[in-house]
Protein backbone atom coordinates (compact mmCIF):
# COMPACT_ATOMS: atom_id res chain seq x y z
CA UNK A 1 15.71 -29.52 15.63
CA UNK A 2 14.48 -29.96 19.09
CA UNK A 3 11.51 -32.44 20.26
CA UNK A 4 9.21 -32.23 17.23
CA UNK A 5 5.34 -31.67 19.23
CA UNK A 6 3.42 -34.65 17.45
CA UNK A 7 3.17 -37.22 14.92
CA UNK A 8 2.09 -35.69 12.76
CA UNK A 9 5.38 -33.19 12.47
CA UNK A 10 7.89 -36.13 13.20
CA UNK A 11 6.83 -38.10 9.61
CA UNK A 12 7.42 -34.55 7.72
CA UNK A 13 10.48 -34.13 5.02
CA UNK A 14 11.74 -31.38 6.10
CA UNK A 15 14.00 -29.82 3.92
CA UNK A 16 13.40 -32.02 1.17
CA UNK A 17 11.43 -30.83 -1.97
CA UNK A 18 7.73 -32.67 -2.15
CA UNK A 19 6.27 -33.31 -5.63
CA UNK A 20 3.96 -30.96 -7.11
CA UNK A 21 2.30 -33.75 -8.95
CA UNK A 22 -1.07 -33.79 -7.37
CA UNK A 23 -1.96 -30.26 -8.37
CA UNK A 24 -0.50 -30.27 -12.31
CA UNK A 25 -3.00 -30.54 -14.62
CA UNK A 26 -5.81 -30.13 -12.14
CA UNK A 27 -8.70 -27.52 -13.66
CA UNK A 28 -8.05 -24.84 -11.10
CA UNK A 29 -4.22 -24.63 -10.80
CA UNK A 30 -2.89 -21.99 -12.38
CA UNK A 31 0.53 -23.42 -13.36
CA UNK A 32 1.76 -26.31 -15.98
CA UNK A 33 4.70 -27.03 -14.18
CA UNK A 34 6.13 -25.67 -10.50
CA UNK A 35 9.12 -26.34 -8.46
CA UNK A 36 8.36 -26.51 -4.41
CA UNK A 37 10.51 -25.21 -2.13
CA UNK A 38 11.87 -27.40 0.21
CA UNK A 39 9.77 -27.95 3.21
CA UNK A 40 11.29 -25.26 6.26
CA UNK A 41 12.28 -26.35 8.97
CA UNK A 42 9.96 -25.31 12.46
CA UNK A 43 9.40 -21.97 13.91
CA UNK A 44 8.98 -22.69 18.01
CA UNK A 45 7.78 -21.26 19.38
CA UNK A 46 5.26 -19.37 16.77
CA UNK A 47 6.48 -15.56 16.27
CA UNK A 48 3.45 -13.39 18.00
CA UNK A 49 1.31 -12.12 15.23
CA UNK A 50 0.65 -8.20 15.14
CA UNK A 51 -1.15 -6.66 18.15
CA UNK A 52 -0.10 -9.64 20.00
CA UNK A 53 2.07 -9.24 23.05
CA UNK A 54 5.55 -9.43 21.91
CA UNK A 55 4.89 -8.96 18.33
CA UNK A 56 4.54 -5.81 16.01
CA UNK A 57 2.07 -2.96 16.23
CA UNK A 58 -0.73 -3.46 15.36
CA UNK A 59 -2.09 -1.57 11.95
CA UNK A 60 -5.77 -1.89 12.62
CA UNK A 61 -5.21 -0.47 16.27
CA UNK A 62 -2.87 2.35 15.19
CA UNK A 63 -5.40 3.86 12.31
CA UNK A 64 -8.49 1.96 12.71
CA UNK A 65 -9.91 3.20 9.33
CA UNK A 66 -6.85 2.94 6.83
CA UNK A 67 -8.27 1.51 3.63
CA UNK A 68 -11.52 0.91 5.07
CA UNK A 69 -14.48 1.51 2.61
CA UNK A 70 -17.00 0.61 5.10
CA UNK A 71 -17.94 -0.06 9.04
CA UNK A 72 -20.11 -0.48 11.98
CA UNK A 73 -19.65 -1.15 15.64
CA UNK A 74 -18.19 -4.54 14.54
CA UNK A 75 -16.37 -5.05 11.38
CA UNK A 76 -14.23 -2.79 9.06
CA UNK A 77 -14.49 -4.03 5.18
CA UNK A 78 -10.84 -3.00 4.19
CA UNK A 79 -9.82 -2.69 0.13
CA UNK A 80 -6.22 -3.13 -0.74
CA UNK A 81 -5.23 -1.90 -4.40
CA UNK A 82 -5.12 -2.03 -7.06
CA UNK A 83 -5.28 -5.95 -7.63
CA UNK A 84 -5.38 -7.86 -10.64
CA UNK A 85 -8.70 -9.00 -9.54
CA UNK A 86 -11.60 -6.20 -9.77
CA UNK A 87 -11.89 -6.20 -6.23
CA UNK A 88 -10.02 -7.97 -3.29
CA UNK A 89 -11.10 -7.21 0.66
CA UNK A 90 -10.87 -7.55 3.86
CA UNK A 91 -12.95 -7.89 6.11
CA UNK A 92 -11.66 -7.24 10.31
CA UNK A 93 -13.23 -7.37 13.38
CA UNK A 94 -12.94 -4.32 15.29
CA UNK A 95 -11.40 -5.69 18.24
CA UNK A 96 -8.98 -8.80 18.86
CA UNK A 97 -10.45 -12.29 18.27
CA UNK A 98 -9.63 -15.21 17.18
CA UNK A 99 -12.29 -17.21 14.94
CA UNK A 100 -12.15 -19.70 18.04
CA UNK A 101 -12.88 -16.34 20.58
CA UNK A 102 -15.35 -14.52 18.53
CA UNK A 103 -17.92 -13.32 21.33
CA UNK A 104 -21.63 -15.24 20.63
CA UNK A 105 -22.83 -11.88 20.10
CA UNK A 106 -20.29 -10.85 17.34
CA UNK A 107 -20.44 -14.47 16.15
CA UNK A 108 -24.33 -13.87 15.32
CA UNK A 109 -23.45 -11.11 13.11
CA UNK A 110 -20.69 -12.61 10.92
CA UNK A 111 -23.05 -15.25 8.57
CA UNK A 112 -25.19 -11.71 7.53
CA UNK A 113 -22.23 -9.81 7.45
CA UNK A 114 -20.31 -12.27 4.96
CA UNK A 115 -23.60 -12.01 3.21
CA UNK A 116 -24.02 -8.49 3.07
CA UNK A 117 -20.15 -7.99 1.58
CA UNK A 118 -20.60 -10.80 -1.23
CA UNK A 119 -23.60 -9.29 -2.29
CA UNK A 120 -21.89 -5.47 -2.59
CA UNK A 121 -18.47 -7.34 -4.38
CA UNK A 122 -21.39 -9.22 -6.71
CA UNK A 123 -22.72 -5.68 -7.39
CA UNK A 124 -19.27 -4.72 -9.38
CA UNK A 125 -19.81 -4.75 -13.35
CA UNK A 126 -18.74 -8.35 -14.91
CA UNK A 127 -18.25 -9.61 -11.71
CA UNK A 128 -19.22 -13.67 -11.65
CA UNK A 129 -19.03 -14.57 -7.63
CA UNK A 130 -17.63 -13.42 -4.61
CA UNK A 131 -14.74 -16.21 -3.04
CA UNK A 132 -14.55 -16.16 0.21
CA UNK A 133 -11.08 -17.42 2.29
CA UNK A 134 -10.47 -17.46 5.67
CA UNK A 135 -6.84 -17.49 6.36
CA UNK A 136 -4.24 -15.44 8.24
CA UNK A 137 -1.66 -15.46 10.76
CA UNK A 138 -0.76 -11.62 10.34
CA UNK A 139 -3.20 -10.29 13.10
CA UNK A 140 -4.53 -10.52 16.04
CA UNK A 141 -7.98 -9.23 13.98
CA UNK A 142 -10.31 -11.99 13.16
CA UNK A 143 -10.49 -11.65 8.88
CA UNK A 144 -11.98 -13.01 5.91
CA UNK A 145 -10.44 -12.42 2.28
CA UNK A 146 -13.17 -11.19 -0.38
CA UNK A 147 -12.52 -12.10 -4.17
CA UNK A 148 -14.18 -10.82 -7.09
CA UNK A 149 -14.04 -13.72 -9.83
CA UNK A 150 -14.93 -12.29 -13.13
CA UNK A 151 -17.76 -13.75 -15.05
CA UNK A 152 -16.25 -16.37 -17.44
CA UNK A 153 -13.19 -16.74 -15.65
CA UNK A 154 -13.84 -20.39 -15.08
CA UNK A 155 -10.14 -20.79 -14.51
CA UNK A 156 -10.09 -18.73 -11.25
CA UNK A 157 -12.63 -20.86 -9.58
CA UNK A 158 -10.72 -22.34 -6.33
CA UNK A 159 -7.42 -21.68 -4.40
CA UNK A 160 -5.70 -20.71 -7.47
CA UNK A 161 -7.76 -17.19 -7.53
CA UNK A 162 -5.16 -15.89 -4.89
CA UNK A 163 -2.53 -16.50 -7.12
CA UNK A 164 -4.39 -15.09 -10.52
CA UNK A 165 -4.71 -12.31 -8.48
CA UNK A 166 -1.13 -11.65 -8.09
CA UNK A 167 0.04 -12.42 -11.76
CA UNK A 168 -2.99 -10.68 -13.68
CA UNK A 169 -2.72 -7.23 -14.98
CA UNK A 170 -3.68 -4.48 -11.97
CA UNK A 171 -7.08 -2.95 -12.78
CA UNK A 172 -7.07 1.06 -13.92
CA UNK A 173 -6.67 3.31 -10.92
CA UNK A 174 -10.35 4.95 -12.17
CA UNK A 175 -12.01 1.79 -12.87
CA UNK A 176 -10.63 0.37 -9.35
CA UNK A 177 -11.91 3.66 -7.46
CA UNK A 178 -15.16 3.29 -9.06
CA UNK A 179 -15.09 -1.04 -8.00
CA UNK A 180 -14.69 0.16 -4.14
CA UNK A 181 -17.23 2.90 -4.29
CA UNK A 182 -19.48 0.47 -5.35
CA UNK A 183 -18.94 -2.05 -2.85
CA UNK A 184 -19.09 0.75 -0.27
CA UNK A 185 -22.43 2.09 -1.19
CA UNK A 186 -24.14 -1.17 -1.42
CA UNK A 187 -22.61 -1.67 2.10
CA UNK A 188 -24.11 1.74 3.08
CA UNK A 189 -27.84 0.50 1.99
CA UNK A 190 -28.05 -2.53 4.63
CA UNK A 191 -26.56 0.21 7.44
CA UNK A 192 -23.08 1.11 8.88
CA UNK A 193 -21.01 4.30 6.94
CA UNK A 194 -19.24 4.20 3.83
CA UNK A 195 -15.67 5.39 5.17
CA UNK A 196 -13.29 8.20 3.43
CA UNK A 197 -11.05 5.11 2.11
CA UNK A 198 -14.09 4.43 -0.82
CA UNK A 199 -13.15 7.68 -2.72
């Protein structure tokens, strides 16, 4: 590997296994026992994520309103499914910002918009709260992951809901329509349009 770019990267293992001690038997983790894979090696420079120069096309760009249940000027709230969750979404700025070059303007209108969508996901029957995550080095989009935890599902609280998501049963094509056409009105209350991906 070439010149490693800091400190912090030259103490890493890498390619050695780290212990997955620190996470058994905490509340929220979903599994008793794990194996890590060993720690890869350093991608430099960074791949360009979609829409980026360089990098892949971007989705978002190509069909603006592909699995989109709701919009405005601003933000597309995208639904992905059927999950093992009741509801999982995304929502994506319009254009192409980082969090770090989100316009003041369009910055103003995220805290009500985060709002707004927890509120519609909270609106889904047997639904307990909304998590909200903020990763994502797929787009050039700004985006915020929407979870539905389901009332009593203490377990889920945490990280760990992203993988419960993944190994729970999917939820019924009819009962899934019916999750994102709820979200999508609520949405449609507080202004925007429900889009043709909530039917």
């Amino acid at each position: 590997m070439s010149e490693l770019p800091s400190d912090y990267h030259r103490r890493l293992p890498y390619g050695e296994r780290l212990s997955a001690a620190p996470l058994l038997g905490h509340p929220f983790f979903p599994f008793e026992q794990v194996t890590v894979a060993p720690l890869a090696e350093l991608t430099l420079p960074e791949p360009p994520r979609a829409g980026a120069p360089g990098g892949a096309e971007c989705p978002t760009c190509v069909e603006p309103t592909k699995d989109a249940v709701w919009g405005d000027e601003q933000w597309l709230l995208k639904v992905f499914g059927p999950t093992g969750l009741p509801l999982v979404a995304l929502l994506v700025s319009r254009e192409h910002y980082r969090l770090d070059t989100l316009p003041a303007e369009l910055t103003a209108t995220l805290g009500p918009v985060l709002q707004r969508v927890a509120g519609a996901v909270g609106r889904i029957d047997g639904v307990g709260r909304t998590h909200i995550n903020r990763w994502g080095d797929g787009s050039e989009h700004f985006h915020m992951w929407f979870q539905a935890r389901p009332v009593g599902m203490m377990q889920l609280r945490g990280a760990g809901i992203a993988f419960w998501n993944d190994m729970l049963p999917n939820v019924p094509e009819a009962e899934f329509a019916a999750n994102k056409r709820t979200v999508a009105a609520a949405l449609g209350e507080g202004g925007g349009s429900v889009l043709p991906g909530a039917q």
